[in-house]
N, C-alpha and C. Protein backbone atom coordinates (compact mmCIF):
# COMPACT_ATOMS: atom_id res chain seq x y z
N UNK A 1 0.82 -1.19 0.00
CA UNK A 1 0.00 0.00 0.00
C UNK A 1 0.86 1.25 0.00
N UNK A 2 1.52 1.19 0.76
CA UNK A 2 2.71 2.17 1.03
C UNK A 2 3.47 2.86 -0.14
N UNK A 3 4.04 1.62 -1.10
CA UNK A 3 4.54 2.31 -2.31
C UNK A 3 3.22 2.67 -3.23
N UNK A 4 2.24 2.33 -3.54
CA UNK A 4 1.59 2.98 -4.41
C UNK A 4 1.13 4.63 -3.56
N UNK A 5 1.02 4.57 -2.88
CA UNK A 5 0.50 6.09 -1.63
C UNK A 5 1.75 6.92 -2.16
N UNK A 6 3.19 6.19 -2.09
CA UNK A 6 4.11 7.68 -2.02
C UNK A 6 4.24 7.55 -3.78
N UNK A 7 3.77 6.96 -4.85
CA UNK A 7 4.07 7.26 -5.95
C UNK A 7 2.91 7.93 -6.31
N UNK A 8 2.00 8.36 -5.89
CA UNK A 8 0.57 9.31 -5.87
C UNK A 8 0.63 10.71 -5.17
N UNK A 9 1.68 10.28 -4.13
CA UNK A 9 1.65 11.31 -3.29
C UNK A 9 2.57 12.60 -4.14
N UNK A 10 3.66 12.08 -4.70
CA UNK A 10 4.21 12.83 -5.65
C UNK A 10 3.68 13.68 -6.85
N UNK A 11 2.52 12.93 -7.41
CA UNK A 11 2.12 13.35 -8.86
C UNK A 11 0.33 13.01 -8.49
N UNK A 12 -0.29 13.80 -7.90
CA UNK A 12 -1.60 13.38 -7.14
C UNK A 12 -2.50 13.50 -8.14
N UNK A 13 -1.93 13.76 -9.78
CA UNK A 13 -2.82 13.71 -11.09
C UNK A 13 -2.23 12.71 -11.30
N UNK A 14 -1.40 12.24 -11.33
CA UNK A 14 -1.40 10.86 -11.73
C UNK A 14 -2.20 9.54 -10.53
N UNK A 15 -3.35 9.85 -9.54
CA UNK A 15 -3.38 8.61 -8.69
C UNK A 15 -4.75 8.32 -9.23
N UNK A 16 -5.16 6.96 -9.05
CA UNK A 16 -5.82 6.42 -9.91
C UNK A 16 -7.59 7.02 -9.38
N UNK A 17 -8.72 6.94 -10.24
CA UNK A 17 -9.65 7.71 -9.84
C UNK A 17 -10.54 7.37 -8.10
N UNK A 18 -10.40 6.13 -7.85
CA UNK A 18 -10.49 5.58 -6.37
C UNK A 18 -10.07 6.34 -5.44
N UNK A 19 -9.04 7.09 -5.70
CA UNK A 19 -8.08 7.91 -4.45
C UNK A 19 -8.20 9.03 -5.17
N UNK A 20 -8.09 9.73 -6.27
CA UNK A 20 -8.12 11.10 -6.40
C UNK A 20 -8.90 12.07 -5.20
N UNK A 21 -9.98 11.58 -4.42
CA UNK A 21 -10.70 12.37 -3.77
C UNK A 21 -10.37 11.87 -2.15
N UNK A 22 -9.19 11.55 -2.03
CA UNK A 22 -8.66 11.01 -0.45
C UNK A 22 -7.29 11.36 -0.36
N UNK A 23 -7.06 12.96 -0.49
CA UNK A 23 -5.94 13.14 -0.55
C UNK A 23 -5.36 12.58 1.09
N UNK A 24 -6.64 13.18 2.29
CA UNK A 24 -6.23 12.56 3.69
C UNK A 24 -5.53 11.70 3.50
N UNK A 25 -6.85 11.00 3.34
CA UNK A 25 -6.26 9.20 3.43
C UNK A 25 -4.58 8.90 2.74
N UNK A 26 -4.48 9.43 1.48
CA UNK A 26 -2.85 9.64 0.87
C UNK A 26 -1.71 10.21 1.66
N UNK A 27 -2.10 11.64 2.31
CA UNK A 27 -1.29 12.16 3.37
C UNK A 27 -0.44 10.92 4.43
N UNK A 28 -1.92 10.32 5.49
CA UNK A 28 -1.73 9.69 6.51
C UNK A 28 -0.79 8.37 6.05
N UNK A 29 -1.30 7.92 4.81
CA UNK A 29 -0.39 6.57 4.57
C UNK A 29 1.12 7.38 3.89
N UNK A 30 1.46 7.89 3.51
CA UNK A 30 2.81 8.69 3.32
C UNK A 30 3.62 9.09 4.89
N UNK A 31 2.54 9.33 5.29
CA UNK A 31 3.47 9.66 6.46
C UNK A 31 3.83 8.57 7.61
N UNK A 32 2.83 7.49 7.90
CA UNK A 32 3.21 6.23 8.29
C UNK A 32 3.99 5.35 7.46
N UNK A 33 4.28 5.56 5.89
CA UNK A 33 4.47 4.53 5.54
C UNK A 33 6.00 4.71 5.42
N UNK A 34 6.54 6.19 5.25
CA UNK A 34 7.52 6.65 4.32
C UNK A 34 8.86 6.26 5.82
N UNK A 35 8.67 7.01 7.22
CA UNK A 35 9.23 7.07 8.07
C UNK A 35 9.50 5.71 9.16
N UNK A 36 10.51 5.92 9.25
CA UNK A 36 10.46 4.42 10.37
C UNK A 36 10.19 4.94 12.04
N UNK A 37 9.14 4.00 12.61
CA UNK A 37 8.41 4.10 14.22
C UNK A 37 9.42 3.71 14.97
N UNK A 38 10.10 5.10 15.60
CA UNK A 38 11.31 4.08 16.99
C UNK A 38 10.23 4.69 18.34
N UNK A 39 8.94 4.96 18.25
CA UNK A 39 8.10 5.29 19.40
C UNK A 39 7.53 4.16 19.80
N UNK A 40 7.50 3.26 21.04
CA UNK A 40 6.56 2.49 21.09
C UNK A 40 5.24 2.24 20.81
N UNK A 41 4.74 3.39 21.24
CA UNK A 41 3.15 3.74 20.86
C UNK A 41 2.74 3.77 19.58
N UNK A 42 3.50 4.23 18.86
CA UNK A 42 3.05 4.40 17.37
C UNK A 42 3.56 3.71 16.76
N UNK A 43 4.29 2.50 17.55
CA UNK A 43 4.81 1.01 16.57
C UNK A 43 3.83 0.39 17.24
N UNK A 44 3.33 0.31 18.04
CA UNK A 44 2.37 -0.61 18.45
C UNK A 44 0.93 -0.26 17.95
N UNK A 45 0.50 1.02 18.21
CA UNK A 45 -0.77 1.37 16.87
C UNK A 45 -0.74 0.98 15.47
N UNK A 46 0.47 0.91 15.13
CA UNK A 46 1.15 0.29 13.59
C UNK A 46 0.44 -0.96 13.54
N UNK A 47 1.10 -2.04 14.47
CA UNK A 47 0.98 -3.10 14.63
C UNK A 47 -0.23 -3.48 14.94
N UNK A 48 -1.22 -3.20 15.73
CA UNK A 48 -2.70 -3.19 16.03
C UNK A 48 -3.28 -2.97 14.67
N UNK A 49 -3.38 -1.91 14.13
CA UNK A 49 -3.85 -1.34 12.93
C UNK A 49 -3.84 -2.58 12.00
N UNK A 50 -2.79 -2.87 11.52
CA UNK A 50 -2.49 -3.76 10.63
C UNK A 50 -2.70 -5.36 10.78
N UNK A 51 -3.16 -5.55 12.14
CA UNK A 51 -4.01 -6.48 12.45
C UNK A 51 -5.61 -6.37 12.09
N UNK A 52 -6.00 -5.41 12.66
CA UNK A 52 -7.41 -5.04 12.14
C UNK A 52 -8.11 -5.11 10.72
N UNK A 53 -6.75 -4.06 9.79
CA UNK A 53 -6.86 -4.48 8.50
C UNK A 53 -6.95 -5.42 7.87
N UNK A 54 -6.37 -6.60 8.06
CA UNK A 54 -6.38 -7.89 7.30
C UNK A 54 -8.13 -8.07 6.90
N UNK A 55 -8.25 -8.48 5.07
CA UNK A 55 -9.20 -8.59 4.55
C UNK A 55 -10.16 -7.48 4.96
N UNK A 56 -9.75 -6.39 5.22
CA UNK A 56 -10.07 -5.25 4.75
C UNK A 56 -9.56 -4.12 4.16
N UNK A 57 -10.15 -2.59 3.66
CA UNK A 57 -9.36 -1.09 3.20
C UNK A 57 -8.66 -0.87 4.09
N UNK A 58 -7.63 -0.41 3.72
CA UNK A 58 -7.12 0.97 4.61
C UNK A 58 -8.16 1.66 5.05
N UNK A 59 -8.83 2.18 3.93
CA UNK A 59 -9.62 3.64 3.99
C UNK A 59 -10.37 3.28 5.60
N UNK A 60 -10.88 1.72 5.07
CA UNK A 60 -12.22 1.68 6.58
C UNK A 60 -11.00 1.72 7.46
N UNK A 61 -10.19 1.47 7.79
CA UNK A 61 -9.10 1.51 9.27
C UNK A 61 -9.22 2.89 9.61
N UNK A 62 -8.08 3.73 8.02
CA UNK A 62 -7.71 4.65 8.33
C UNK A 62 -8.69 5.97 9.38
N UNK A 63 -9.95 5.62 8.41
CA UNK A 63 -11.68 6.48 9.00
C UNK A 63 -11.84 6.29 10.37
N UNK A 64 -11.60 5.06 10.73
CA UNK A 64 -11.81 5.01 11.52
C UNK A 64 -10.34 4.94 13.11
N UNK A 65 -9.45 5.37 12.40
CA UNK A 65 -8.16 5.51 13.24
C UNK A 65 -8.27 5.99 15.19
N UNK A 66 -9.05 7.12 15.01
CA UNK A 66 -9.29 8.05 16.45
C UNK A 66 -10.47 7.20 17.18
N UNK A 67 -11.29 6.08 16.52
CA UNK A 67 -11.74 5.64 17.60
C UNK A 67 -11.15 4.98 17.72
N UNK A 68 -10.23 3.79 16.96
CA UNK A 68 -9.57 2.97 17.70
C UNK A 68 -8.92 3.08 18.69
N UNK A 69 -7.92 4.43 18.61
CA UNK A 69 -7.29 5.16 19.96
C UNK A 69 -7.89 5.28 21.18
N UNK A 70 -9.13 5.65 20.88
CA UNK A 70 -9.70 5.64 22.33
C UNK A 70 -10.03 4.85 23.08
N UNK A 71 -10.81 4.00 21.94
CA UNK A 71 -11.03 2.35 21.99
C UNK A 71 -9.62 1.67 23.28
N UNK A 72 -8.52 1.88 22.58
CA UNK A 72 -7.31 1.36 22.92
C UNK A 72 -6.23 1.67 23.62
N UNK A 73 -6.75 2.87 24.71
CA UNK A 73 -6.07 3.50 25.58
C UNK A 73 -4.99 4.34 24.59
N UNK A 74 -5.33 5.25 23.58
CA UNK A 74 -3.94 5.80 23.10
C UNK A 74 -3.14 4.40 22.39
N UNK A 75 -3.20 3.64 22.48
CA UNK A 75 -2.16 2.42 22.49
C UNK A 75 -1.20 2.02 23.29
N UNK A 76 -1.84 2.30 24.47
CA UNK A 76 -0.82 2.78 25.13
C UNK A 76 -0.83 1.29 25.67
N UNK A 77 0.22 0.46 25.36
CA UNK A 77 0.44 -1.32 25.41
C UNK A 77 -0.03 -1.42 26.70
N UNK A 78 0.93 -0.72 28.29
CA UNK A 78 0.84 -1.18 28.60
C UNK A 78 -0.73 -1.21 29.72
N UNK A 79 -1.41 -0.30 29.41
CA UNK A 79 -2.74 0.24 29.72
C UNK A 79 -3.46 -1.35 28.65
N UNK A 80 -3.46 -1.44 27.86
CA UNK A 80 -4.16 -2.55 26.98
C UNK A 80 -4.12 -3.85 27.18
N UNK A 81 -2.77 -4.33 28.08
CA UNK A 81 -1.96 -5.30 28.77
C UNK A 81 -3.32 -5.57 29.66
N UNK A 82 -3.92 -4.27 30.84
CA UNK A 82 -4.65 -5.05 31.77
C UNK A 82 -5.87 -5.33 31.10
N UNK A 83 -6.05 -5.04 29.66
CA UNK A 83 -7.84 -5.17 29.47
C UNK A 83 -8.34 -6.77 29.94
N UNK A 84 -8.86 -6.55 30.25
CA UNK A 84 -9.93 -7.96 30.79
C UNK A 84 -11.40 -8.52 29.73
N UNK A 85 -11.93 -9.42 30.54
CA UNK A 85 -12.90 -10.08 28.87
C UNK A 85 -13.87 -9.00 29.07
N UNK A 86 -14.22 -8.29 29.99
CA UNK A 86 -15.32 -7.26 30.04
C UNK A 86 -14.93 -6.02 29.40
N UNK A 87 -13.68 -5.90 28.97
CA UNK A 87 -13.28 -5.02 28.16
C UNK A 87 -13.53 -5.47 26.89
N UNK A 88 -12.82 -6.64 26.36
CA UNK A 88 -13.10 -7.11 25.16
C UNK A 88 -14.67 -7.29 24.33
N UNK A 89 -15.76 -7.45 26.03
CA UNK A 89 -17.43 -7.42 25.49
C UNK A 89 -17.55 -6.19 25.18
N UNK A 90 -16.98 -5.22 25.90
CA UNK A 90 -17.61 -3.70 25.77
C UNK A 90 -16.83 -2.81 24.45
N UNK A 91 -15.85 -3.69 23.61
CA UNK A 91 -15.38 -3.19 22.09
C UNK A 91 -16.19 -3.61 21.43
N UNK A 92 -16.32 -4.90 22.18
CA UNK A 92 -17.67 -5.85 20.76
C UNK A 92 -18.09 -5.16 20.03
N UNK A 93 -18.89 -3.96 21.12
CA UNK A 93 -20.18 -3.07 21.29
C UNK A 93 -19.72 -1.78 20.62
N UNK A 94 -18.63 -1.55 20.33
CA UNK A 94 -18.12 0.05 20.13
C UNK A 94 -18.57 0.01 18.25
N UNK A 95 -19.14 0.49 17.83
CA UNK A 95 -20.08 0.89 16.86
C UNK A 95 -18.29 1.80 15.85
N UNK A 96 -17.65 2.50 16.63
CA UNK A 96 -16.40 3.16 16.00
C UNK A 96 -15.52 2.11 15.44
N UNK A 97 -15.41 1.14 15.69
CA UNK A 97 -14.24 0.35 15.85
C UNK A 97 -14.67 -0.96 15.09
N UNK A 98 -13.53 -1.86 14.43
CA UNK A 98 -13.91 -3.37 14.12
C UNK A 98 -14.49 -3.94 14.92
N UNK A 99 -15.15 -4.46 15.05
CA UNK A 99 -15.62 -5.12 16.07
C UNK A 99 -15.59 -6.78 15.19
N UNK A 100 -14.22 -7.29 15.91
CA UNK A 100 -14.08 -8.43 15.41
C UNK A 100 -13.45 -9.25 16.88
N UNK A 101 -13.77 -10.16 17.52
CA UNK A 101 -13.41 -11.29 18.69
C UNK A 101 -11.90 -11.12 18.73
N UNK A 102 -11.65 -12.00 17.53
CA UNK A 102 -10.38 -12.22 17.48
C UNK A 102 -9.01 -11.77 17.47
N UNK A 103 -9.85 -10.28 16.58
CA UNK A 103 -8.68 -8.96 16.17
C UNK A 103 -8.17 -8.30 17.60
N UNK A 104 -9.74 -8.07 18.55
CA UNK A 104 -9.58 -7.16 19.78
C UNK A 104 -9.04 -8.15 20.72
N UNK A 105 -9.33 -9.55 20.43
CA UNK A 105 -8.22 -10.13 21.55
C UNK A 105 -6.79 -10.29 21.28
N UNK A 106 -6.42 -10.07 20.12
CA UNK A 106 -5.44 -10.35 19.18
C UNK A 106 -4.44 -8.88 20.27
N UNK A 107 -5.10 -7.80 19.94
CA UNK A 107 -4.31 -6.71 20.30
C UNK A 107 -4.31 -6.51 21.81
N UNK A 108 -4.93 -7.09 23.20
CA UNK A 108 -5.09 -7.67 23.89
C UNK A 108 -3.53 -8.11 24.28
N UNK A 109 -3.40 -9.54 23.47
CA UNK A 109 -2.46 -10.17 23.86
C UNK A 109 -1.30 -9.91 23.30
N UNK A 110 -1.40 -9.06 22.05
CA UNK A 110 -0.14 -8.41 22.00
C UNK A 110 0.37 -7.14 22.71
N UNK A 111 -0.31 -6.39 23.73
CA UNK A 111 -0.02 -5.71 24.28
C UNK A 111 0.82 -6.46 25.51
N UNK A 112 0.39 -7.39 26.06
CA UNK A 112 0.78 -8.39 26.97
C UNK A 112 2.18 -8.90 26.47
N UNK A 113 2.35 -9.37 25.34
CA UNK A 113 3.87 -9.83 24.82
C UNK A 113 4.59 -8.54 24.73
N UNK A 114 4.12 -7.28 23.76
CA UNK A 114 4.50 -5.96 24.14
C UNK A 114 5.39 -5.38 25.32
N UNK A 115 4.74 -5.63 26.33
CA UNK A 115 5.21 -5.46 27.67
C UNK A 115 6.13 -6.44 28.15
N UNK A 116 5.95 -7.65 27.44
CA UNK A 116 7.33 -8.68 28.39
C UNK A 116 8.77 -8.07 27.30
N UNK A 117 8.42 -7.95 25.87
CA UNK A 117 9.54 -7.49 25.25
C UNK A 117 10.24 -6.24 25.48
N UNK A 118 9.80 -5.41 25.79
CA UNK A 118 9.73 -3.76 26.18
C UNK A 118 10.81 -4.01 27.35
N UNK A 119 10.56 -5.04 28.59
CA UNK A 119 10.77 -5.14 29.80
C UNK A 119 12.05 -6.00 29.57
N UNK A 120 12.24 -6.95 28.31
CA UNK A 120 13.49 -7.36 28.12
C UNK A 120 14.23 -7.19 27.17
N UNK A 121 13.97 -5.98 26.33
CA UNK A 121 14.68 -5.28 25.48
C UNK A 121 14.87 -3.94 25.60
N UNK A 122 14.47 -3.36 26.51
CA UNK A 122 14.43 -1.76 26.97
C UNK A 122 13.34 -1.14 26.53
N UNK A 123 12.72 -1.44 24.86
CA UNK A 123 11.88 -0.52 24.70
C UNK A 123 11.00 -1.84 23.39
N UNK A 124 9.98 -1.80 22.87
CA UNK A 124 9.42 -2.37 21.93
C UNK A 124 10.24 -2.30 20.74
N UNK A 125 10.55 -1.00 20.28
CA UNK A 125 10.98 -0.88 18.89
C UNK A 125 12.49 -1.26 18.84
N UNK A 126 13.15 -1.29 20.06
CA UNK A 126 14.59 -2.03 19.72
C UNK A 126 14.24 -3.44 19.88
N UNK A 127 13.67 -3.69 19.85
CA UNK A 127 13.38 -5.56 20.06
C UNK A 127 13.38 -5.21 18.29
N UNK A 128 12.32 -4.91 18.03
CA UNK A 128 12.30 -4.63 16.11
C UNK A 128 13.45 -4.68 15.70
N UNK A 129 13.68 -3.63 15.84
CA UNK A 129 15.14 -2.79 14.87
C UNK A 129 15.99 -2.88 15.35
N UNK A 130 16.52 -3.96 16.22
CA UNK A 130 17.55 -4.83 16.10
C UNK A 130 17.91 -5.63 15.17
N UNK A 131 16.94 -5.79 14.42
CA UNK A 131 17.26 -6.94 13.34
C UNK A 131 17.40 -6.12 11.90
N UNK A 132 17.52 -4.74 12.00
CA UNK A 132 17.50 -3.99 10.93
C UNK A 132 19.25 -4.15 10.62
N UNK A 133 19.64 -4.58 9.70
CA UNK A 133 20.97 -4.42 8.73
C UNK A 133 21.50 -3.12 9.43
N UNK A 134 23.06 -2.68 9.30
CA UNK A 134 23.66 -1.94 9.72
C UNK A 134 24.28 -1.59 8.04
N UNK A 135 24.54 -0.03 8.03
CA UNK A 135 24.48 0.55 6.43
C UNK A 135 25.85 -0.39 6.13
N UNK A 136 26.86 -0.85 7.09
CA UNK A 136 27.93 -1.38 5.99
C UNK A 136 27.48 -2.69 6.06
N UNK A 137 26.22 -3.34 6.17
CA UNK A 137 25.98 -4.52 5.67
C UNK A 137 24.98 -4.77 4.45
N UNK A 138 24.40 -3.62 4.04
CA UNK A 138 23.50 -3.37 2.92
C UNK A 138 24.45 -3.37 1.70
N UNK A 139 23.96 -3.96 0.48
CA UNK A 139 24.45 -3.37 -0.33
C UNK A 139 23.96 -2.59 -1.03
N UNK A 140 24.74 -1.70 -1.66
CA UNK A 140 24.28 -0.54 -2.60
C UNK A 140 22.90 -0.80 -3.57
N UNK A 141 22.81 0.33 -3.58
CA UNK A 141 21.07 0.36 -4.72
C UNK A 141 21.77 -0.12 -5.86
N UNK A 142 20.76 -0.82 -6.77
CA UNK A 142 21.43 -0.95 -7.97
C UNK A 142 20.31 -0.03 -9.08
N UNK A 143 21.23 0.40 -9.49
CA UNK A 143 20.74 1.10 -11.18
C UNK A 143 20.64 0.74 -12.57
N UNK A 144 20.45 0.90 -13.35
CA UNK A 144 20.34 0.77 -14.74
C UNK A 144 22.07 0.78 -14.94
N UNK A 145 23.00 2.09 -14.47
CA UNK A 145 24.01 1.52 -14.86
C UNK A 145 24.79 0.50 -13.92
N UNK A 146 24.44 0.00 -13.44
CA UNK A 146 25.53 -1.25 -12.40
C UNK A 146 25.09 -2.47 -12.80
N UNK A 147 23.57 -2.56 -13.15
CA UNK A 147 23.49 -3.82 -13.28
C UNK A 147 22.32 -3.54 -14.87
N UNK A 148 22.80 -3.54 -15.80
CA UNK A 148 22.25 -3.65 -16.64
C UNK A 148 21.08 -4.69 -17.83
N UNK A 149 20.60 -4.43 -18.18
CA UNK A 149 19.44 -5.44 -18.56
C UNK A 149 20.26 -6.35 -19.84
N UNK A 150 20.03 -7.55 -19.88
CA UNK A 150 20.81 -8.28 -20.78
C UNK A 150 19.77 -8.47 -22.20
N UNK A 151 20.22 -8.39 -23.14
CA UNK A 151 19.28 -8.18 -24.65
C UNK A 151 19.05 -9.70 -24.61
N UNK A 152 17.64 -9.22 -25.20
CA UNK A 152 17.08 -10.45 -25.18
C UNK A 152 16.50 -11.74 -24.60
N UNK A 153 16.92 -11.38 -22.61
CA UNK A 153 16.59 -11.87 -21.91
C UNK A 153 15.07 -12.35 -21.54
N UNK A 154 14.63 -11.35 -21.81
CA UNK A 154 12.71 -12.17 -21.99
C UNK A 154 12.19 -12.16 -23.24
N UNK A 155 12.95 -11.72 -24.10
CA UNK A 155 12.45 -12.04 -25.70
C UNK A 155 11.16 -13.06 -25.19
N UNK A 156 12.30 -14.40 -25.16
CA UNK A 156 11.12 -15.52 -25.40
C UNK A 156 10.01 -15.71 -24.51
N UNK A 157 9.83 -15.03 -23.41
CA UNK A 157 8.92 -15.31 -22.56
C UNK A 157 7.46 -14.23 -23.14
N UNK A 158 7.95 -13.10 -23.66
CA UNK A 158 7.16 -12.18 -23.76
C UNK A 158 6.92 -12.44 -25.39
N UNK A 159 7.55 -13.43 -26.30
CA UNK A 159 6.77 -14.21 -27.58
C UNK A 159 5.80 -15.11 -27.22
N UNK A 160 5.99 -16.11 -25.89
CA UNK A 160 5.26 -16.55 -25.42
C UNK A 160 3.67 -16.43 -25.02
N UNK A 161 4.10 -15.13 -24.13
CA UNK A 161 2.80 -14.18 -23.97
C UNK A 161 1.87 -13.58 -24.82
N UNK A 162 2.37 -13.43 -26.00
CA UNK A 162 2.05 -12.45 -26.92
C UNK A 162 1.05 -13.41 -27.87
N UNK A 163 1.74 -14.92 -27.87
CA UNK A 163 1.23 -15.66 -29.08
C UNK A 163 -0.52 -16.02 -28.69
């Protein structure tokens, strides 16, 4: 989702007619998508969010973003850590929010793992981005000139296609 948002976000006559009229919605995913989360809270709203989403829009998440927050203590993990099942009946009920069993227990118990990682990694997002490559272990971007296209390499696949 992310790369089509920042290649729209650039040329917003070029985004396809579905989104022409959500520049919001374009904004918010550019700006979550483009930057990396070293905040707990807003790696863990990340992470909630994108639970919710599965087999659904953005758009319905995104619309509905500020109740989830409230819904979800801010995100604040470890406030979400104590929810109990009378919490989980009373999202059922929240008319703002997915109201899906599985999703709201889902974020539930990842607030709960949240908090044991946080507590044995210092913070949530270095448990993450620990595993992020260090720049002298990346290698370089490649371009058109470093690694060049070899002639004729899909000829036959794209005679294939064609026939």
């Amino acid at each position: 989702m992310f790369v089509v948002l920042l290649r729209f976000a650039a040329d917003k006559s070029q985004a396809p007619d579905h989104m022409a009229d959500h520049q919001e919605w374009i904004r918010q995913g550019v700006e979550d998508g483009v930057f990396p989360v070293v905040d707990d809270r807003r790696l863990f709203e990340k992470i909630s969010l994108e639970g919710f989403q599965s087999g659904l829009g953005w758009r319905t998440i995104l619309a509905r973003r500020e109740n989830f927050r409230k819904a979800f203590a801010g995100f604040d993990f470890h406030l979400v850590a104590e929810f109990t099942e009378a919490d989980v009946d009373r999202l059922l009920q929240d008319p703002g929010i997915v109201r899906h069993r599985g999703k709201i227990e889902a974020v539930v118990d990842n607030a709960r793992r949240a908090v044991d990682l946080a507590a044995e990694e210092g913070s949530l997002a270095a448990f993450f981005w620990r595993s992020e490559p260090g720049s002298d272990e990346v290698d370089p971007p490649q371009t058109v000139s470093t690694s060049p296209a070899e002639p004729g390499r899909c000829d036959g696949a794209l005679q294939t296609l064609t026939r």
